[in-house]
PDB file of N, CA and C in Angstrom:
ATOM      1  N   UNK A   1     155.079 138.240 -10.916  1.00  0.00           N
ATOM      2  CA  UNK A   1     156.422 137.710 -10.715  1.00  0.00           C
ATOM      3  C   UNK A   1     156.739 136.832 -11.927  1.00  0.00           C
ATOM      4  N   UNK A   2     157.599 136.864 -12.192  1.00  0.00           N
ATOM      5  CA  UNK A   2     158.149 136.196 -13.545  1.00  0.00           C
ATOM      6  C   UNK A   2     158.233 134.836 -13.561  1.00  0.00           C
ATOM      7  N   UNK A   3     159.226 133.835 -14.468  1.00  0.00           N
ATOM      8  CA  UNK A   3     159.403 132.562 -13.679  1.00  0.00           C
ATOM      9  C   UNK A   3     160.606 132.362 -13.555  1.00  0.00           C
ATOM     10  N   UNK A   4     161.531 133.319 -14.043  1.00  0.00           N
ATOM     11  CA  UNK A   4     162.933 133.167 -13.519  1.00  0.00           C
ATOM     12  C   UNK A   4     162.760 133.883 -11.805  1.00  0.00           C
ATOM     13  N   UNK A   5     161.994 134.759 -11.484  1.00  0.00           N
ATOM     14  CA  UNK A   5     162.037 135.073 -10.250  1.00  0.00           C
ATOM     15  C   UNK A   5     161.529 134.029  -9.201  1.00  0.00           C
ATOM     16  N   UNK A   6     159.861 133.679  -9.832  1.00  0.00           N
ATOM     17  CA  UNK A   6     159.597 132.630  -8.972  1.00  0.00           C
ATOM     18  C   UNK A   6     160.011 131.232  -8.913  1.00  0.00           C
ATOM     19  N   UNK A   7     160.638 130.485  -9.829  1.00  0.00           N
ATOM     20  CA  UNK A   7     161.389 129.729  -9.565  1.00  0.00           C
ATOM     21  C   UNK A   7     162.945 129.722  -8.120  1.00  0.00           C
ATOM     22  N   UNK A   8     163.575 130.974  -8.672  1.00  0.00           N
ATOM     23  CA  UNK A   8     164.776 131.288  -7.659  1.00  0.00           C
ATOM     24  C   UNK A   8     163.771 131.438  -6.136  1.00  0.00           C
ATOM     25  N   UNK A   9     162.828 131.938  -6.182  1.00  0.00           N
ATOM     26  CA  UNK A   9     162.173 132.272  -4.409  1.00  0.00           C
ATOM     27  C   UNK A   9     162.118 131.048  -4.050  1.00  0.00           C
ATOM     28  N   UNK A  10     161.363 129.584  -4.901  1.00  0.00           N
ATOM     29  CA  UNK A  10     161.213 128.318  -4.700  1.00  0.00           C
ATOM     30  C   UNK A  10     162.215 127.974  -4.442  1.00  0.00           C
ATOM     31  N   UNK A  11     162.995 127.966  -4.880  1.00  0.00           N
ATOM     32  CA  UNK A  11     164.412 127.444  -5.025  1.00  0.00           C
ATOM     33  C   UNK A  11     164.925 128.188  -3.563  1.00  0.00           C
ATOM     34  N   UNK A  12     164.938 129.119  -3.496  1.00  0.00           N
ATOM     35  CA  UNK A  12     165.835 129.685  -1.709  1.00  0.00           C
ATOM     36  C   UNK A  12     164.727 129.010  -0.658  1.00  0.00           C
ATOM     37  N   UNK A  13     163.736 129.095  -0.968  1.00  0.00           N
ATOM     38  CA  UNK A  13     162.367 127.913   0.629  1.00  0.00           C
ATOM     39  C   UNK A  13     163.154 127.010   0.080  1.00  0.00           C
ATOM     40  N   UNK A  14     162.923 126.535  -0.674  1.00  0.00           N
ATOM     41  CA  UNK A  14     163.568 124.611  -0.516  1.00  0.00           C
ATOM     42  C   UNK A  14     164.701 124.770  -0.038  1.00  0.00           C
ATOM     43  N   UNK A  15     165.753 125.540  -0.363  1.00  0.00           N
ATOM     44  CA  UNK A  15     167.143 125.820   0.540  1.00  0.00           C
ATOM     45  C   UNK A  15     166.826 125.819   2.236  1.00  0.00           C
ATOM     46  N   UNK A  16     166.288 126.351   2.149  1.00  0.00           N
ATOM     47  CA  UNK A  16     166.060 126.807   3.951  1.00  0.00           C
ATOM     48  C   UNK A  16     165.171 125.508   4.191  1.00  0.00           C
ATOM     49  N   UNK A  17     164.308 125.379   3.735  1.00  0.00           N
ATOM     50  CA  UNK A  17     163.678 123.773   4.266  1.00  0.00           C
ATOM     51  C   UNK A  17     164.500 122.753   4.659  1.00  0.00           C
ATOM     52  N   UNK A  18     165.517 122.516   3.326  1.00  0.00           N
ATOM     53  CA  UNK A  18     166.407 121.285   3.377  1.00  0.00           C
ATOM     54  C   UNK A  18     167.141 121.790   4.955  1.00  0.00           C
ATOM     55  N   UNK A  19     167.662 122.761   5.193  1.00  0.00           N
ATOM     56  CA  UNK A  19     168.810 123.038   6.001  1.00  0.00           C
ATOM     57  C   UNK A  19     168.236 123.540   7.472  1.00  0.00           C
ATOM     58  N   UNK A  20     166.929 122.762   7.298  1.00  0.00           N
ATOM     59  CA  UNK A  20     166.255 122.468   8.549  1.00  0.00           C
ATOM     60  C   UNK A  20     165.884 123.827   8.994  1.00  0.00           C
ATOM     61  N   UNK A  21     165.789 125.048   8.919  1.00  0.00           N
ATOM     62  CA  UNK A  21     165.852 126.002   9.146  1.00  0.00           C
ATOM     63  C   UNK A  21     164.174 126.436   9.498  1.00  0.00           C
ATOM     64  N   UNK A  22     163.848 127.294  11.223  1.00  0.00           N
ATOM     65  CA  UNK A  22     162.776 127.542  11.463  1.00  0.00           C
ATOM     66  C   UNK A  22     162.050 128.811  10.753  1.00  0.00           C
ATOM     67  N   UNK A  23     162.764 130.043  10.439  1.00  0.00           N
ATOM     68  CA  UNK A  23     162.516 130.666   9.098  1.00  0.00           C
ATOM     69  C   UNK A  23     163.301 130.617   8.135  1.00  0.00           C
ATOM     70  N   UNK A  24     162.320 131.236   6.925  1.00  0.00           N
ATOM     71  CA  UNK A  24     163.246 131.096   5.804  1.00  0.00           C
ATOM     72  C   UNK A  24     163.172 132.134   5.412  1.00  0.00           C
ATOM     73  N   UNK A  25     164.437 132.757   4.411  1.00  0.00           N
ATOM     74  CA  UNK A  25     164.598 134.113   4.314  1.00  0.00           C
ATOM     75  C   UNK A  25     163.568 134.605   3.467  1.00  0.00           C
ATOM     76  N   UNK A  26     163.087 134.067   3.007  1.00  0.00           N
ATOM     77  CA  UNK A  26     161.673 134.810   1.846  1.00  0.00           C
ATOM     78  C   UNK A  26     160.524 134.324   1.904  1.00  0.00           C
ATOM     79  N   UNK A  27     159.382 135.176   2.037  1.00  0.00           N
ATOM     80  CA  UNK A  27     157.937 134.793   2.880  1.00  0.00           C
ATOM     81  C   UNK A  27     157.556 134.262   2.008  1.00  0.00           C
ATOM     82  N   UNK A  28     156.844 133.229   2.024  1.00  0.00           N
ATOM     83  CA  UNK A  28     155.970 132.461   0.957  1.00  0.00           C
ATOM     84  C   UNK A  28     155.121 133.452   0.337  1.00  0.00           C
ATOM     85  N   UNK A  29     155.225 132.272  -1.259  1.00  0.00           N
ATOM     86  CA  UNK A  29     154.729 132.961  -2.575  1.00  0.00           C
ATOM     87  C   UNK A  29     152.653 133.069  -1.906  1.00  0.00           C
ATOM     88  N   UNK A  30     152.681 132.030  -1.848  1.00  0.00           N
ATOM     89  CA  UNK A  30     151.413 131.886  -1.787  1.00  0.00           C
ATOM     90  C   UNK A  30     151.064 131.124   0.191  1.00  0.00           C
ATOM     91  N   UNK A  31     149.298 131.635   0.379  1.00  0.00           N
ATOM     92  CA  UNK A  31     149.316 131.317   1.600  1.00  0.00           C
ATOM     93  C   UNK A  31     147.493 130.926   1.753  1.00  0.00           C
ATOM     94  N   UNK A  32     147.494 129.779   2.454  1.00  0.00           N
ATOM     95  CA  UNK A  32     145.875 128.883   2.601  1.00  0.00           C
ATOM     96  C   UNK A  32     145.864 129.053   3.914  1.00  0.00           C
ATOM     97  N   UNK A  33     144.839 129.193   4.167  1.00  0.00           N
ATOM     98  CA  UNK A  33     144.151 129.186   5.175  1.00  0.00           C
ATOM     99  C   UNK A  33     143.678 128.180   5.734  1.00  0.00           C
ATOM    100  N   UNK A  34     143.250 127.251   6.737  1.00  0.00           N
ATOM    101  CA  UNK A  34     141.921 126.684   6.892  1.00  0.00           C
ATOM    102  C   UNK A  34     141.123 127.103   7.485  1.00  0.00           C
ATOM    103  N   UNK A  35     139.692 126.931   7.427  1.00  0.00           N
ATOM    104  CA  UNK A  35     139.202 127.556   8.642  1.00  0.00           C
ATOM    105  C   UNK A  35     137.861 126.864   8.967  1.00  0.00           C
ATOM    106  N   UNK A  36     138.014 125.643   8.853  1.00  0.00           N
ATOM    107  CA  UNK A  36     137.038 124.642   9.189  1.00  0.00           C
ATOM    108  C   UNK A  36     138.079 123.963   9.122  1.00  0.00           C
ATOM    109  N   UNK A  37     137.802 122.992  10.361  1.00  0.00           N
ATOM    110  CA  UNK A  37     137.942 121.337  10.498  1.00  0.00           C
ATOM    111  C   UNK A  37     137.013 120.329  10.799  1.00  0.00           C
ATOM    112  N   UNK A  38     135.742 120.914   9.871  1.00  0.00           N
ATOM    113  CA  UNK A  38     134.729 120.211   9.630  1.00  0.00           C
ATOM    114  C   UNK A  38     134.542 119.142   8.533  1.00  0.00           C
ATOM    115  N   UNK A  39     135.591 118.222   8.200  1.00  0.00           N
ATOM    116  CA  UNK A  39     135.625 117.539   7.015  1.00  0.00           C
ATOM    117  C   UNK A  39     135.763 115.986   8.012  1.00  0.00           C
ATOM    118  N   UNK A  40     134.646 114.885   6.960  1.00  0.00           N
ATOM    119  CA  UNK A  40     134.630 113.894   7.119  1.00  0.00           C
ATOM    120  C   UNK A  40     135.555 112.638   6.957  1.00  0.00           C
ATOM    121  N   UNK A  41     136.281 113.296   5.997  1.00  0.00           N
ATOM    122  CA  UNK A  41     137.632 112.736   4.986  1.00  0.00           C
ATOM    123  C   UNK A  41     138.739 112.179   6.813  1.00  0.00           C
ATOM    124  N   UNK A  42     139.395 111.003   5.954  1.00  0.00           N
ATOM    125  CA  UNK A  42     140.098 110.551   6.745  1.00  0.00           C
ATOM    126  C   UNK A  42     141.957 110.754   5.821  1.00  0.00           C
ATOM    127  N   UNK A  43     142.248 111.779   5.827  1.00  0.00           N
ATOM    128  CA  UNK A  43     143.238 111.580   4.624  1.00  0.00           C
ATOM    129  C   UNK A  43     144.480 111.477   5.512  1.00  0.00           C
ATOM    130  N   UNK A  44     144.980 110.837   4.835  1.00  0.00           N
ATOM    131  CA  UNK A  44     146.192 110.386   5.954  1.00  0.00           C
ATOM    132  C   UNK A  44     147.232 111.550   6.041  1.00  0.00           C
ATOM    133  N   UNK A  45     147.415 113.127   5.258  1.00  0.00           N
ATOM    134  CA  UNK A  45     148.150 113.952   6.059  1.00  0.00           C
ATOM    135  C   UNK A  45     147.329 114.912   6.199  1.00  0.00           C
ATOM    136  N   UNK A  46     146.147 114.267   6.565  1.00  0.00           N
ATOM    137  CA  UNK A  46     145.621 115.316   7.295  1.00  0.00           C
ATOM    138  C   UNK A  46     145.817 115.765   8.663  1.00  0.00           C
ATOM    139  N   UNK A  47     146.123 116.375   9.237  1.00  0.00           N
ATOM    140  CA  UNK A  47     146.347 116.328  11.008  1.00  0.00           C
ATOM    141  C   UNK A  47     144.864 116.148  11.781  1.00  0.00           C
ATOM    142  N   UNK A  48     143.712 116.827  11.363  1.00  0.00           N
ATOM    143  CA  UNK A  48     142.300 117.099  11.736  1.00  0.00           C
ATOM    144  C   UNK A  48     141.947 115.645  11.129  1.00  0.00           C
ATOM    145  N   UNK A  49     142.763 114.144  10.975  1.00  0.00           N
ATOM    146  CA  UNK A  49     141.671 112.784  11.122  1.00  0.00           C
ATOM    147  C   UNK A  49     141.618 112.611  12.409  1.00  0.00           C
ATOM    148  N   UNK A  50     142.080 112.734  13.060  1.00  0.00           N
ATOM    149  CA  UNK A  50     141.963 111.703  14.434  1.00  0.00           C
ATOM    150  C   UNK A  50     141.434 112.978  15.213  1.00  0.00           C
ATOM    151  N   UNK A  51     141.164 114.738  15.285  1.00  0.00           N
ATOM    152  CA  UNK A  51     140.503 114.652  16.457  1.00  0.00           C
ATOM    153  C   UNK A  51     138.655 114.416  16.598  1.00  0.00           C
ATOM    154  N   UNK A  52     138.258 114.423  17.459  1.00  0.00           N
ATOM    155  CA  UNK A  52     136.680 113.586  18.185  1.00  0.00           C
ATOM    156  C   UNK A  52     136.199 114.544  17.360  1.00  0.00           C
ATOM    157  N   UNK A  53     134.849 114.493  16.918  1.00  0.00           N
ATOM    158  CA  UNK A  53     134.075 115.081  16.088  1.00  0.00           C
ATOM    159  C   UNK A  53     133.647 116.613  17.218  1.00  0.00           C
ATOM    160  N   UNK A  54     133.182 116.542  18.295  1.00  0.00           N
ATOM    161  CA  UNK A  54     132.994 117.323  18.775  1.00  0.00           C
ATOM    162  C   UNK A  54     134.061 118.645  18.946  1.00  0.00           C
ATOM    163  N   UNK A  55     135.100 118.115  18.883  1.00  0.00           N
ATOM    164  CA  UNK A  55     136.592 119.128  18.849  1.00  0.00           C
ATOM    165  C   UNK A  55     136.125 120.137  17.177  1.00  0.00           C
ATOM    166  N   UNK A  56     135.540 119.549  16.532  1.00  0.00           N
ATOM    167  CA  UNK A  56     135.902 120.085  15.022  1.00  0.00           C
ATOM    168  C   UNK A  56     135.050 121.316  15.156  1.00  0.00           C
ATOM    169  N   UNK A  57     135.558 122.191  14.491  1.00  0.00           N
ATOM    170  CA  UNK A  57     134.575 123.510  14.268  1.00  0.00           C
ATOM    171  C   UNK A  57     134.784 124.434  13.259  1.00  0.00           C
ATOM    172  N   UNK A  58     134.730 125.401  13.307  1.00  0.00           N
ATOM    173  CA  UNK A  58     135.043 126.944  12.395  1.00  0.00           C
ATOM    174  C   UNK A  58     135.874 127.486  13.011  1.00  0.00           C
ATOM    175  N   UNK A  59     136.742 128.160  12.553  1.00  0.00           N
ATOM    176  CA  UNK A  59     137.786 128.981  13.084  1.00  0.00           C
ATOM    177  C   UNK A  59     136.697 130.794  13.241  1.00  0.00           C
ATOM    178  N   UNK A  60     137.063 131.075  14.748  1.00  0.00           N
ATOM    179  CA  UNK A  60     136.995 132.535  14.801  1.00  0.00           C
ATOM    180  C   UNK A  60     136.960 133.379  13.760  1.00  0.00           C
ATOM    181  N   UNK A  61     135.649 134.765  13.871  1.00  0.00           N
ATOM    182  CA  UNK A  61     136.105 135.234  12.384  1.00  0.00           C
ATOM    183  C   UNK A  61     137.466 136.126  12.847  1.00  0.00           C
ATOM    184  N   UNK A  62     137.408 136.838  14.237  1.00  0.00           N
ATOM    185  CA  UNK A  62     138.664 137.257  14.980  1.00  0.00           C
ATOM    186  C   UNK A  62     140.182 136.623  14.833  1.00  0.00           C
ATOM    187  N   UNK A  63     139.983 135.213  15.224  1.00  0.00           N
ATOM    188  CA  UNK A  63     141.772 134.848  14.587  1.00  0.00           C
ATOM    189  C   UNK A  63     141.793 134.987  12.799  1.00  0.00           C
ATOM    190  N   UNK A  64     140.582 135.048  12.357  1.00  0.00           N
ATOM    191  CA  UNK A  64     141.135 134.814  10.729  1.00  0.00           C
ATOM    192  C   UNK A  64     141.248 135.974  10.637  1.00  0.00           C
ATOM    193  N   UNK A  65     140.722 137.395  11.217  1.00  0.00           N
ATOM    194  CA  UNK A  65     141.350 138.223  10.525  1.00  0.00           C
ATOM    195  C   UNK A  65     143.026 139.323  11.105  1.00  0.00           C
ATOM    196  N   UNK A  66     143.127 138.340  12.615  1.00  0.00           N
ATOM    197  CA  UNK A  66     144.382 138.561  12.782  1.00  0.00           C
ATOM    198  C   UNK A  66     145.234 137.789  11.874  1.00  0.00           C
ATOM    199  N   UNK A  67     144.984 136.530  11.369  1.00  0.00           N
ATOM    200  CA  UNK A  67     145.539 135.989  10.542  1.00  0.00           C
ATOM    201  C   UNK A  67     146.267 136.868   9.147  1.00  0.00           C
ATOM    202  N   UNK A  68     144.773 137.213   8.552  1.00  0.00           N
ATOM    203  CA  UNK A  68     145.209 138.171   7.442  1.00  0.00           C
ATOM    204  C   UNK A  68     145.924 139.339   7.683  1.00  0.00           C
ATOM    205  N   UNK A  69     145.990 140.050   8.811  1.00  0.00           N
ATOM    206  CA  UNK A  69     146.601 141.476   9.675  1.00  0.00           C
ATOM    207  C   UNK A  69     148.545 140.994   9.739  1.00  0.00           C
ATOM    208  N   UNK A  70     148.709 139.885  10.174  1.00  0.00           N
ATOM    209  CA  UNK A  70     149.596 139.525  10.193  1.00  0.00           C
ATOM    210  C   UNK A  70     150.413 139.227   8.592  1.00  0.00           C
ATOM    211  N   UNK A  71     149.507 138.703   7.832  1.00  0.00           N
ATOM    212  CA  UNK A  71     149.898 138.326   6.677  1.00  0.00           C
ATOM    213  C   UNK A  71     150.286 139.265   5.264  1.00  0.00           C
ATOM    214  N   UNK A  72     149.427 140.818   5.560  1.00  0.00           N
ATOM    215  CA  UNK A  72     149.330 141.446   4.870  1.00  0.00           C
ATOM    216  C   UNK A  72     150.776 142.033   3.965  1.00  0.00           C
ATOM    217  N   UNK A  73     151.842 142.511   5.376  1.00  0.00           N
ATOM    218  CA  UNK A  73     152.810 143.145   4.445  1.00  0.00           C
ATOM    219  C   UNK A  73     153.556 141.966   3.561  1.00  0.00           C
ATOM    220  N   UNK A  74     153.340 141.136   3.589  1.00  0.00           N
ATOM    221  CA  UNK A  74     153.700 139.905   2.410  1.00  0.00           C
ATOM    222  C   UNK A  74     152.932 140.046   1.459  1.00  0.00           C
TER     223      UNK A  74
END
């Protein structure tokens, strides 16, 4: 992708972000995973500081690869 293209895709998500919008018309450029919430780190946007250590684990290898199944035609 170029950077006149990927700039304009950035540019239409931040459109749809700003305008509060639950989708946005163009699937993200790029996409992370997590699949541990096994980290000690207390980072403040992290969502996984505050739950009990025992809650933390590995993600399914089953949801990660519905994950990717879902993700693919993007």
């Amino acid at each position: 992708m170029n950077i006149i293209r990927k700039s304009w895709h950035l540019f239409r998500i931040l459109l749809d972000f700003r305008k509060g919008r639950e989708r946005v018309a163009t699937p993200p450029i790029r996409m992370w995973i997590e699949s541990s919430a096994r980290c000690n780190l207390r980072c403040q946007m992290c969502p996984n500081k505050d739950m009990p250590a025992d809650a933390k684990g590995n993600m399914s290898l089953e949801l990660f690869q519905k994950i990717l199944d879902q993700a693919a035609p993007f």
